[in-house]
N, C-alpha and C. Protein backbone atom coordinates (compact mmCIF):
# COMPACT_ATOMS: atom_id res chain seq x y z
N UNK A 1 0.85 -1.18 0.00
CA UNK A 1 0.00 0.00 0.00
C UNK A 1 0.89 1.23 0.00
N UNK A 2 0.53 2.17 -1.03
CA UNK A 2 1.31 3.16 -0.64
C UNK A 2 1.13 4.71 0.10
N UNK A 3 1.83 5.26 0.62
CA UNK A 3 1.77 6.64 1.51
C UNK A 3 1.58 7.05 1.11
N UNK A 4 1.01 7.64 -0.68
CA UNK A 4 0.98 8.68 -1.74
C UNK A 4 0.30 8.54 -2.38
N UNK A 5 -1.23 8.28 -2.14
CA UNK A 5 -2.28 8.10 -3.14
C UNK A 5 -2.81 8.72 -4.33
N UNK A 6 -2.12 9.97 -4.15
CA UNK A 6 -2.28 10.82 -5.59
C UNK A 6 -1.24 10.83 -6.16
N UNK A 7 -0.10 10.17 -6.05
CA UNK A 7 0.90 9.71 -6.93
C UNK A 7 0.37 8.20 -7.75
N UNK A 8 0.06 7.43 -6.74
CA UNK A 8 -0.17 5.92 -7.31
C UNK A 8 -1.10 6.33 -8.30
N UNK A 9 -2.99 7.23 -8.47
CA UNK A 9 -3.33 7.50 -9.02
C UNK A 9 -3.04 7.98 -10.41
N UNK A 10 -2.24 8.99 -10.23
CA UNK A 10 -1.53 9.74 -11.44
C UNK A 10 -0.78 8.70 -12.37
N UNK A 11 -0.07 7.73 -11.67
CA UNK A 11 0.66 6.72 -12.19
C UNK A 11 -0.46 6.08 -12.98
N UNK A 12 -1.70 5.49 -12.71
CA UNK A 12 -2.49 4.20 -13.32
C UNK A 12 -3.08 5.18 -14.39
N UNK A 13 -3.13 6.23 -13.58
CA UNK A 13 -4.09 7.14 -15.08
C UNK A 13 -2.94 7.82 -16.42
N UNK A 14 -1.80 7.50 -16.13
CA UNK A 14 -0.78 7.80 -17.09
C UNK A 14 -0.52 6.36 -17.78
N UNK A 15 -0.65 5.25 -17.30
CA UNK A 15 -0.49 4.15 -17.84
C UNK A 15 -2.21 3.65 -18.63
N UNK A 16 -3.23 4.13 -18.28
CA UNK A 16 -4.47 4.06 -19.24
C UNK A 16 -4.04 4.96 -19.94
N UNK A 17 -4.08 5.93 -20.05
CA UNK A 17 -3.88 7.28 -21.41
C UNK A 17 -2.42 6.71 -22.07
N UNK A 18 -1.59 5.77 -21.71
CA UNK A 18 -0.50 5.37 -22.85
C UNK A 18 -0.88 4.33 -23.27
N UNK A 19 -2.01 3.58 -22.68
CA UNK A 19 -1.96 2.58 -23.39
C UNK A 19 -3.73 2.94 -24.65
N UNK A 20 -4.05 4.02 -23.89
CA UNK A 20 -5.03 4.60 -25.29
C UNK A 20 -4.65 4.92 -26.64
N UNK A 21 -3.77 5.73 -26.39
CA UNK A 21 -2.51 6.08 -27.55
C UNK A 21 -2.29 5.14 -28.38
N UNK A 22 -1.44 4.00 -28.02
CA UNK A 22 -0.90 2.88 -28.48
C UNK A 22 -1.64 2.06 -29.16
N UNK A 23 -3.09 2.05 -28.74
CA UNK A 23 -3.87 0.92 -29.37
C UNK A 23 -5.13 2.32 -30.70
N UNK A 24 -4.72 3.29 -30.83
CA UNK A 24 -5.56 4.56 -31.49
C UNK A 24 -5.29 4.39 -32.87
N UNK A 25 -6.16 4.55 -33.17
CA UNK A 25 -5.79 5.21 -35.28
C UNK A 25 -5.74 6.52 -35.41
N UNK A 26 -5.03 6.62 -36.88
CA UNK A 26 -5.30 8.29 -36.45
C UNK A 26 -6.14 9.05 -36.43
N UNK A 27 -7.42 8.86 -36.49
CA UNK A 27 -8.47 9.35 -36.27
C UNK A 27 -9.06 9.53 -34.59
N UNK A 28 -8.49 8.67 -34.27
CA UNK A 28 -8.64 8.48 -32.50
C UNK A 28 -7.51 9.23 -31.64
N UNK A 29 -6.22 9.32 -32.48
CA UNK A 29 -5.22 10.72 -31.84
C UNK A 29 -5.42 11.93 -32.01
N UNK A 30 -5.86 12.22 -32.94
CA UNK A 30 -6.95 13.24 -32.95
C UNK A 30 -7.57 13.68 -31.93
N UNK A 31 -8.79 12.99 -31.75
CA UNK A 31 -9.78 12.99 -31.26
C UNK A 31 -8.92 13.13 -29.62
N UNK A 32 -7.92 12.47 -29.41
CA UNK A 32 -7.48 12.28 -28.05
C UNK A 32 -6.90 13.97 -27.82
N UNK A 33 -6.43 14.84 -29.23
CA UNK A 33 -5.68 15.46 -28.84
C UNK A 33 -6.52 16.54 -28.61
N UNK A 34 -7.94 16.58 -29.16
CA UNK A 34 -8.85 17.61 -28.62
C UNK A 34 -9.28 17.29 -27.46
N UNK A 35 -9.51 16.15 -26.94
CA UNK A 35 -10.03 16.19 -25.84
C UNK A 35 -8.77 16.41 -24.58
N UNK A 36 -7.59 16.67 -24.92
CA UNK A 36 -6.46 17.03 -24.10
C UNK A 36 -6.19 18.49 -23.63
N UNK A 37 -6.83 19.07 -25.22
CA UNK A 37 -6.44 20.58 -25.71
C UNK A 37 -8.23 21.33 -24.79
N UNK A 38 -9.09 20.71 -24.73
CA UNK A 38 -10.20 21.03 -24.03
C UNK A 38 -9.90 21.16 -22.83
N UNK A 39 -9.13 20.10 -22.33
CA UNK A 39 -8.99 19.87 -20.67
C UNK A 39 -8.18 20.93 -20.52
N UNK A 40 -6.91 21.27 -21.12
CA UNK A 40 -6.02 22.21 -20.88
C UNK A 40 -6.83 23.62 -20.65
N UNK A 41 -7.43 23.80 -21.61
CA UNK A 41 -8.19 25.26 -22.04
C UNK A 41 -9.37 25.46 -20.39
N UNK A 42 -10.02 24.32 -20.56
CA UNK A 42 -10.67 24.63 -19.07
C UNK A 42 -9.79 24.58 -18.09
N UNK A 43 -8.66 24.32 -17.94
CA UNK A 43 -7.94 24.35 -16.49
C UNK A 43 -7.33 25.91 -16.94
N UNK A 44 -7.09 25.74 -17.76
CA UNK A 44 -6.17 27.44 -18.12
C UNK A 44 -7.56 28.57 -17.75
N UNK A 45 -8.63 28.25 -18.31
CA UNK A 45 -9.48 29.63 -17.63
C UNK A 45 -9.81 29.44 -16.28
N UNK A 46 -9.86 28.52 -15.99
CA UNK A 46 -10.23 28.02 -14.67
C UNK A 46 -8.51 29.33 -13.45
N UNK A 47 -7.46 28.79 -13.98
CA UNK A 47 -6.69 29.52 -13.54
C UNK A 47 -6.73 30.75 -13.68
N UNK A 48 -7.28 31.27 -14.96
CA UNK A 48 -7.20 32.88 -15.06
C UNK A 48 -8.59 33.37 -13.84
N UNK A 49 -9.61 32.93 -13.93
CA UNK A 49 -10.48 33.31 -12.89
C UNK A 49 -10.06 33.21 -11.08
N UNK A 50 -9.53 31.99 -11.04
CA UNK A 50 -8.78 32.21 -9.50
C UNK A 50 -7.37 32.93 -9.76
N UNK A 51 -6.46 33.12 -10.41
CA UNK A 51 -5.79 33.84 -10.27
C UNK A 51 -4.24 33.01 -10.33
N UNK A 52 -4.07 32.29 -10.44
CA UNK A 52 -2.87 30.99 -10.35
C UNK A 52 -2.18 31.02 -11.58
N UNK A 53 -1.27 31.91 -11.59
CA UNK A 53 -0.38 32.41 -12.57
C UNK A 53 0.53 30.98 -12.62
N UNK A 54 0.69 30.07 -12.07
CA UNK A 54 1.58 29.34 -12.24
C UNK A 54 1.25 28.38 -13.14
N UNK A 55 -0.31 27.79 -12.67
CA UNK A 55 -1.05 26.46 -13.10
C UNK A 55 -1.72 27.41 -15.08
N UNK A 56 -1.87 28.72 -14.67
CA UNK A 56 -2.14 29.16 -15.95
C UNK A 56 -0.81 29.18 -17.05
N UNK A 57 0.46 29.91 -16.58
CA UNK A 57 1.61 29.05 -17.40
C UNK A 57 1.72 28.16 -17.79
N UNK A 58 1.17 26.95 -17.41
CA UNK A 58 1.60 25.74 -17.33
C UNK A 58 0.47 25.26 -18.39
N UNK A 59 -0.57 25.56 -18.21
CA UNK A 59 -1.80 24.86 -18.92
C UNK A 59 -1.57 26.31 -20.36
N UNK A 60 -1.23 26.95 -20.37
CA UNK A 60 -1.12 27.48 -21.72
C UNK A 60 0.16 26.86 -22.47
N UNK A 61 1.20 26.44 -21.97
CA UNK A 61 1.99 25.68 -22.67
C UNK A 61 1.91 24.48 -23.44
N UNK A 62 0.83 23.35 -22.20
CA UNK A 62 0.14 22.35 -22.66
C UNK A 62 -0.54 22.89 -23.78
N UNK A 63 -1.43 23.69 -24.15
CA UNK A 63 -2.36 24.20 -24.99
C UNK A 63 -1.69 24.63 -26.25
N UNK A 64 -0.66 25.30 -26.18
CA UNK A 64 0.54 25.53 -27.26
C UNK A 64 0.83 24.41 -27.70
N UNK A 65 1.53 23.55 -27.17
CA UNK A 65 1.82 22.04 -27.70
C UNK A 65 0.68 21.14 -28.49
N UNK A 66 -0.01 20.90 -27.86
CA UNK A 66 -1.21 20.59 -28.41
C UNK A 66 -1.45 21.08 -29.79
N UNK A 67 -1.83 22.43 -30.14
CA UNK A 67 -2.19 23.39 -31.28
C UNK A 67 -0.88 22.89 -31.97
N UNK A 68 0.07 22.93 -31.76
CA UNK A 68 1.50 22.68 -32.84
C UNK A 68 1.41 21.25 -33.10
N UNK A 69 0.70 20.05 -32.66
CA UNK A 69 0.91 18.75 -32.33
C UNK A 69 -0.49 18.64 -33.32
N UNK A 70 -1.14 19.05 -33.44
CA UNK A 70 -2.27 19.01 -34.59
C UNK A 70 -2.52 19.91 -35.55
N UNK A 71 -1.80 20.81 -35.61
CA UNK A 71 -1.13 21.40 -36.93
C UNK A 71 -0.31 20.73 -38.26
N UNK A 72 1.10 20.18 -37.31
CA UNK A 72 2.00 19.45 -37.53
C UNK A 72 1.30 17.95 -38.36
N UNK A 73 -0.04 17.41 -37.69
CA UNK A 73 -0.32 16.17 -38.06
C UNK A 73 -0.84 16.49 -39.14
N UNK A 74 -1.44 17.95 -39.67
CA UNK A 74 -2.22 17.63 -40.92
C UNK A 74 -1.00 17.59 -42.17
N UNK A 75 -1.70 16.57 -42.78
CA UNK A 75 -0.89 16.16 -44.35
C UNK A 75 -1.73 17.04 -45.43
N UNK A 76 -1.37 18.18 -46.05
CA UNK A 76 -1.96 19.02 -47.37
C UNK A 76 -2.13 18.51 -48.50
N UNK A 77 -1.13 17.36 -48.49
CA UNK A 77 -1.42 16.98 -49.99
C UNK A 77 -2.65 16.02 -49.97
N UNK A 78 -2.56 15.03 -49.17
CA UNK A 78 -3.49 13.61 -48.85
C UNK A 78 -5.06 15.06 -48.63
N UNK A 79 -5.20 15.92 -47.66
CA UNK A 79 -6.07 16.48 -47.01
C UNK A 79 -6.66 17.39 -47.72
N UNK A 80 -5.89 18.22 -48.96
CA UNK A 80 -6.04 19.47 -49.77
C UNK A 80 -6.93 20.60 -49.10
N UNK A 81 -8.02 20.87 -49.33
CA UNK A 81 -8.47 22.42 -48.81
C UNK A 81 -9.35 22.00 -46.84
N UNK A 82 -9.39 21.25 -46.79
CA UNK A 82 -9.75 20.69 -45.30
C UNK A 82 -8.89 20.59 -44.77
N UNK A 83 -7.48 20.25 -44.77
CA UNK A 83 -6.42 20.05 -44.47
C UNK A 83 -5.64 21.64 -44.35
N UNK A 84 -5.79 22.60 -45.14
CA UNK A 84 -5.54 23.80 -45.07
C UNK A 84 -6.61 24.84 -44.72
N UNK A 85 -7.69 24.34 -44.43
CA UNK A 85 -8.77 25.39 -43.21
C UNK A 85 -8.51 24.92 -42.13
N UNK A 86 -8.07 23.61 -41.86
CA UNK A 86 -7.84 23.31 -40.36
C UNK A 86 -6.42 24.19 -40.14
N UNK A 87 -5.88 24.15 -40.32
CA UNK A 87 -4.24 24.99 -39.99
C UNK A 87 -4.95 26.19 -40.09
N UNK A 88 -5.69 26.63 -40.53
CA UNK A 88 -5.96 28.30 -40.40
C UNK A 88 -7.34 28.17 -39.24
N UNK A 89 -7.50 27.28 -39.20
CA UNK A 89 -8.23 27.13 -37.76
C UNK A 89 -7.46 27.10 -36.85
N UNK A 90 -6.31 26.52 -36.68
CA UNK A 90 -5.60 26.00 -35.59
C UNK A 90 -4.38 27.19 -34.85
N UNK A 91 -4.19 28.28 -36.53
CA UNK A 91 -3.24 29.56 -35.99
C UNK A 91 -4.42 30.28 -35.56
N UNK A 92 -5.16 30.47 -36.42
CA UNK A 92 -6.36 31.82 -35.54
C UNK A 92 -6.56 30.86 -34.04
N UNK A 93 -6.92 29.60 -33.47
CA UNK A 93 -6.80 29.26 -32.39
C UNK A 93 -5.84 29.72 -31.33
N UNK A 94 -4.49 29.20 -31.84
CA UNK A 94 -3.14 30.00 -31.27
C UNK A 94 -3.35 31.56 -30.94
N UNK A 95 -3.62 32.04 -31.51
CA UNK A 95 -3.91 34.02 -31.88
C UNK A 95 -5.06 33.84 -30.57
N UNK A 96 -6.01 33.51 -30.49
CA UNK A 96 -6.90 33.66 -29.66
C UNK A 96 -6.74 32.98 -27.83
N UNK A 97 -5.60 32.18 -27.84
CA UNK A 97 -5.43 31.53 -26.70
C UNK A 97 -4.02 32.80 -26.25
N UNK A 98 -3.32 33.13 -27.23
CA UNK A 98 -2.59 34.26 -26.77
C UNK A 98 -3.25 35.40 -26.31
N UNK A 99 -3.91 35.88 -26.69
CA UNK A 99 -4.56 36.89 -26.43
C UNK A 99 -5.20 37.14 -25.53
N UNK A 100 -6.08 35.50 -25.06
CA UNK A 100 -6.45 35.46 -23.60
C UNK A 100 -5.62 35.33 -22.38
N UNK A 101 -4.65 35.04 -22.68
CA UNK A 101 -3.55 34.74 -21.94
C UNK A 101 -2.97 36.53 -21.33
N UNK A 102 -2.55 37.14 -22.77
CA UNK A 102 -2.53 38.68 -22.49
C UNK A 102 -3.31 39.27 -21.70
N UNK A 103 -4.86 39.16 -22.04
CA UNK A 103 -5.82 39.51 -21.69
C UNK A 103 -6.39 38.96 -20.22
N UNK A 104 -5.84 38.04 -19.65
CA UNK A 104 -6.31 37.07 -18.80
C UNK A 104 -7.72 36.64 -18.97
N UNK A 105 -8.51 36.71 -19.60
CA UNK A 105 -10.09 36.41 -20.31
C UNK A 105 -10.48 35.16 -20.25
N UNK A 106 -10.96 34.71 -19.26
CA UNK A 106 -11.69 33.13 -18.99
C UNK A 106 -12.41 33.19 -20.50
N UNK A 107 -13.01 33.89 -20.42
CA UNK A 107 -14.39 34.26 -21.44
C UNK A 107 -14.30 33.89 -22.76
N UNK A 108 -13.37 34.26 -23.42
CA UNK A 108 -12.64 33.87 -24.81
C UNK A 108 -12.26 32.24 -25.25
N UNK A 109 -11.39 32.14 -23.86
CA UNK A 109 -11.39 30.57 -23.65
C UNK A 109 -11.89 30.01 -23.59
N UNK A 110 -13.22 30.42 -22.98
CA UNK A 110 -14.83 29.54 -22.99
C UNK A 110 -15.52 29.29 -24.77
N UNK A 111 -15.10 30.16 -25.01
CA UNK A 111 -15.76 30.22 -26.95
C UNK A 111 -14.85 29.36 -27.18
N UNK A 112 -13.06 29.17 -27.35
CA UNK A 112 -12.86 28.09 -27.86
C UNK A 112 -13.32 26.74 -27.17
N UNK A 113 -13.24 26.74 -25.90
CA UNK A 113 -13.05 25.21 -25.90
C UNK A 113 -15.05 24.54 -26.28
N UNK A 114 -16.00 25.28 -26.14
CA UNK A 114 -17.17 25.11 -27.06
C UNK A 114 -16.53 25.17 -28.49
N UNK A 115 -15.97 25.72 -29.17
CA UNK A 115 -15.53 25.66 -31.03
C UNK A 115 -15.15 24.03 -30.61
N UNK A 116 -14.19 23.81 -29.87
CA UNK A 116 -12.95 22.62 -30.23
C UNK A 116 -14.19 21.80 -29.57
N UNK A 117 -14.93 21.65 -28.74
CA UNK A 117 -16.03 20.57 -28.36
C UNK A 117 -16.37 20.24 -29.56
N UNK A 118 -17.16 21.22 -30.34
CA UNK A 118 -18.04 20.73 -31.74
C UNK A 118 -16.63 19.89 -32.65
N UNK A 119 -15.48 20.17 -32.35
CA UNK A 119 -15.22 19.89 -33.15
C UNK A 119 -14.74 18.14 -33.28
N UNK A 120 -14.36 18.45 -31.43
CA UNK A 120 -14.04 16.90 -31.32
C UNK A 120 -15.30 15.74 -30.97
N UNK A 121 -16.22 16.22 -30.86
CA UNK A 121 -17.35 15.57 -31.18
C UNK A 121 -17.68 14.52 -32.58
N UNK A 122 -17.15 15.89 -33.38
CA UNK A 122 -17.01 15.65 -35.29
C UNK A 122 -15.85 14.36 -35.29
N UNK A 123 -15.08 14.79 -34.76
CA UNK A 123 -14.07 13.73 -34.76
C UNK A 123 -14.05 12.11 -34.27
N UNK A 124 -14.62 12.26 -33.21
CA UNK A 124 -14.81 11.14 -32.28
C UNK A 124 -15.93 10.11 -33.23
N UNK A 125 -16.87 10.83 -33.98
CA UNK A 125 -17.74 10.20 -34.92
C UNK A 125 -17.20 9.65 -35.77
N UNK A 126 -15.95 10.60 -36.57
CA UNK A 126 -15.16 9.74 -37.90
C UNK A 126 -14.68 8.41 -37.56
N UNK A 127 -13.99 8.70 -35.92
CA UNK A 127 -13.35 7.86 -35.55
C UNK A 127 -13.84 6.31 -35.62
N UNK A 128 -15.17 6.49 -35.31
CA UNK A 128 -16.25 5.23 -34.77
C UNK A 128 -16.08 4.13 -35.60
């Protein structure tokens, strides 16, 4: 048994989310990476409203990564003009998570992570 129950936790829930990954298509990394980039975005406004400059650093970086990590995945040639509205979805995203960040604006953040819901919704369906 161990003295550190929110370590052991963190541990089993890092070993389900690698082994989600591993067994995913790419339609399901996707889908994993919006529902990552959601969680981030609500913990990041969540921080701008209490005030936790640290946990808000931290969850806008996650959120940066993310946006570059599904940018990066789209292929233009295989994808052609869907493949190049999503990247201009994904910098105007970037532009708008900066800005709240500047801005400290829960509010803004709330419009994306509703945009990126609809979107990983859309996704989670292809996936099926």
């Amino acid at each position: 048994m161990t003295a550190y129950p929110a370590q052991a936790r963190a541990r089993y829930e890092t070993m389900a989310y690698s082994s989600r990954i591993e067994g995913a298509s790419p339609h399901e990394l996707v889908a994993l990476l919006y529902e990552e980039l959601i969680l981030s975005l609500t913990l990041l406004a969540h921080a701008f409203r209490v005030g936790d400059r640290v946990k808000a650093n931290s969850q806008f970086s996650r959120a940066a990564t993310i946006m570059n990590a599904l940018e990066a995945g789209l292929d233009v040639e295989q994808g052609g003009p869907l493949a190049e509205t999503l990247a201009g979805v994904y910098r105007s995203a970037r532009r708008e998570i900066m800005q709240a960040r500047t801005d400290q604006d829960s509010d803004r953040l709330d419009r994306l992570i509703t945009a990126f819901s609809d979107m990983s919704d859309s996704w989670r369906k292809i996936a099926a």
